[in-house]
Protein backbone atom coordinates (compact mmCIF):
# COMPACT_ATOMS: atom_id res chain seq x y z
CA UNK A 1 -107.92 129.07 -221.77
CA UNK A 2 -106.31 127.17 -224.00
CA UNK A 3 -104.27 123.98 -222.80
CA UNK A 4 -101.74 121.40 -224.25
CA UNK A 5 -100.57 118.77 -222.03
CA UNK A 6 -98.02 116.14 -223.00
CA UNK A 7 -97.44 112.96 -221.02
CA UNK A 8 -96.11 109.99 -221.65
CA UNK A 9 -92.14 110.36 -221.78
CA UNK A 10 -89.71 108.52 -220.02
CA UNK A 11 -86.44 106.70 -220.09
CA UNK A 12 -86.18 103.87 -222.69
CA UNK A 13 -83.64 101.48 -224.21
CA UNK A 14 -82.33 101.76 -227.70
CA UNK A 15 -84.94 99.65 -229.89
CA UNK A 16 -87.56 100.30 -227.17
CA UNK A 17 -90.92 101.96 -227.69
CA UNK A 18 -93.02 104.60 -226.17
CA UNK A 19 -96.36 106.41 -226.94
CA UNK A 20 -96.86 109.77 -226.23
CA UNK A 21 -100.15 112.08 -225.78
CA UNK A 22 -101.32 115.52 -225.83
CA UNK A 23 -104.41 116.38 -224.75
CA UNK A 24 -106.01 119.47 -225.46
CA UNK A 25 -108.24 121.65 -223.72
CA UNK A 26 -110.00 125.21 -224.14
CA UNK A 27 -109.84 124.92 -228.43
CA UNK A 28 -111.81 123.18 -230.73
CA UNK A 29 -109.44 119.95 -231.28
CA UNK A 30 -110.60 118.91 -235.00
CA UNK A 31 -110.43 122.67 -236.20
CA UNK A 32 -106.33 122.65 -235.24
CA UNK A 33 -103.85 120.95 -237.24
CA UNK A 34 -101.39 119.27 -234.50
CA UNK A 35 -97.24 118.55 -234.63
CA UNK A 36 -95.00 117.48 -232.48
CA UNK A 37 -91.77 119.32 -232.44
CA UNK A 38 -88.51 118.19 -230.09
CA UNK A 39 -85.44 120.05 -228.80
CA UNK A 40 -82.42 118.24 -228.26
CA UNK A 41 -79.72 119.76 -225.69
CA UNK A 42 -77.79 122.06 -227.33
CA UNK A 43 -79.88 122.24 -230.40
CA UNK A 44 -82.42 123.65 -232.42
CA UNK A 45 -86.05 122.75 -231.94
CA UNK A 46 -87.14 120.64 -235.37
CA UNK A 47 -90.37 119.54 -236.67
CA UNK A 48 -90.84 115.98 -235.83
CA UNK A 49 -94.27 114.70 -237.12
CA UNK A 50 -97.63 116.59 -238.02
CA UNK A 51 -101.22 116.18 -239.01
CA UNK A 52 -103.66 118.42 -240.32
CA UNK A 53 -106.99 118.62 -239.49
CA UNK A 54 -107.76 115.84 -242.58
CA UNK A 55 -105.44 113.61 -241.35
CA UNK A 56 -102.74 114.17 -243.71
CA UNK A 57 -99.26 113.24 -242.07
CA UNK A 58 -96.30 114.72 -242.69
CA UNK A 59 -92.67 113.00 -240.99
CA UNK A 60 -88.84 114.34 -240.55
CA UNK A 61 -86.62 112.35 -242.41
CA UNK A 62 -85.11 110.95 -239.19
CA UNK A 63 -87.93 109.62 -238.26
CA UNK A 64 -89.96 107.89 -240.96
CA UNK A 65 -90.90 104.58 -240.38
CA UNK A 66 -90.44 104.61 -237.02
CA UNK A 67 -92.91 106.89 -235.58
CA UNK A 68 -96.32 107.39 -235.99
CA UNK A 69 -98.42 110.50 -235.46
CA UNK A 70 -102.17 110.70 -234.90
CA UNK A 71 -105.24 111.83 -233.49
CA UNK A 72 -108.60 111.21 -232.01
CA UNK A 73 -110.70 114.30 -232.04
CA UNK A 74 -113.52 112.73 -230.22
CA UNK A 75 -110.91 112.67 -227.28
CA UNK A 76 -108.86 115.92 -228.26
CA UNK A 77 -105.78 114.20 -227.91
CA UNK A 78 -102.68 113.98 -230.40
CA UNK A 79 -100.33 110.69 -230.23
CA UNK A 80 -96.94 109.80 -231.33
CA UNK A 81 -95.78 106.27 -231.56
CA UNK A 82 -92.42 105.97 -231.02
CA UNK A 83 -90.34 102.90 -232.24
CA UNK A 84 -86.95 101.71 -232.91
CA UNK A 85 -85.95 104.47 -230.70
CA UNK A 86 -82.55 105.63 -230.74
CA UNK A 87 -80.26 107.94 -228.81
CA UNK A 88 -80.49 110.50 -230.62
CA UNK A 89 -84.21 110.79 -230.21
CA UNK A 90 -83.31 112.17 -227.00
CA UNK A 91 -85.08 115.21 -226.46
CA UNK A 92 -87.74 117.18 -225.26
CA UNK A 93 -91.22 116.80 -227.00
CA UNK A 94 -93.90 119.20 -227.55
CA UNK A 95 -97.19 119.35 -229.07
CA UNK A 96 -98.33 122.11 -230.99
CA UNK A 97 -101.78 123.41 -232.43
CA UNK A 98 -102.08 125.68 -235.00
CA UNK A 99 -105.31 127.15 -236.54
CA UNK A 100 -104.25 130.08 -238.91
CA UNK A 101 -101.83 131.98 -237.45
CA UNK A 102 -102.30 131.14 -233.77
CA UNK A 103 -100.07 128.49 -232.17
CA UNK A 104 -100.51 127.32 -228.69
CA UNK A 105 -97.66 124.86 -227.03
CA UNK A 106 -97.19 122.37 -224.34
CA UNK A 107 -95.11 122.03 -221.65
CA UNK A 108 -93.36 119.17 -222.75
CA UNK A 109 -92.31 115.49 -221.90
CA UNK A 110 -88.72 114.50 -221.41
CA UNK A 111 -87.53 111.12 -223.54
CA UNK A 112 -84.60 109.97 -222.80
CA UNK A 113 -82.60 106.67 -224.78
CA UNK A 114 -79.89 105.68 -223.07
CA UNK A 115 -78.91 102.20 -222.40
């Protein structure tokens, strides 16, 4: 059984950090190229970040050169750095894998920036 979970959301400051995770389960981690995708209230969800199984990183405008997506297979887990955070990075994140045309999803982790 495949499983995604995120952690690592919270409530932060504008110009604060955090770093969130995803660790997978039940799939072959290094065969899956891994994004993280948010949904704002009220909105659409968007790409945010992804990385393919050679490590080739691809960013939403809105976010480039603030975050920073990555991965360690040896510990099946997907990252984002988050920095510079703003309010409108308020959202829900999820992490996605994607081999082919199967994608498997997360739960979720609520960030919130809100002074």
């Amino acid at each position: 059984q495949v499983q995604l979970v995120e952690s690592g959301g919270g409530l932060v400051q504008p110009g604060g950090s955090l770093r969130l995770s995803c660790v997978a389960s039940g799939i072959i981690f290094s065969w899956y190229d891994m994004t993280w995708y948010r949904q704002a209230p009220g909105k659409q969800c968007e790409l945010v970040a992804a990385i393919t199984t050679g490590g080739s990183t691809n960013y939403a405008d809105a976010v480039k050169g603030r975050f920073t997506i990555s991965r360690d297979n040896a510990k099946n887990t997907l990252y984002l750095q988050m920095n510079s955070l703003k309010p409108e990075d308020t959202a829900v994140y999820y992490c996605n894998a994607r081999a082919g045309s199967t994608h498997n999803w997360g739960q979720g982790t609520q960030v919130t920036v809100s002074s």
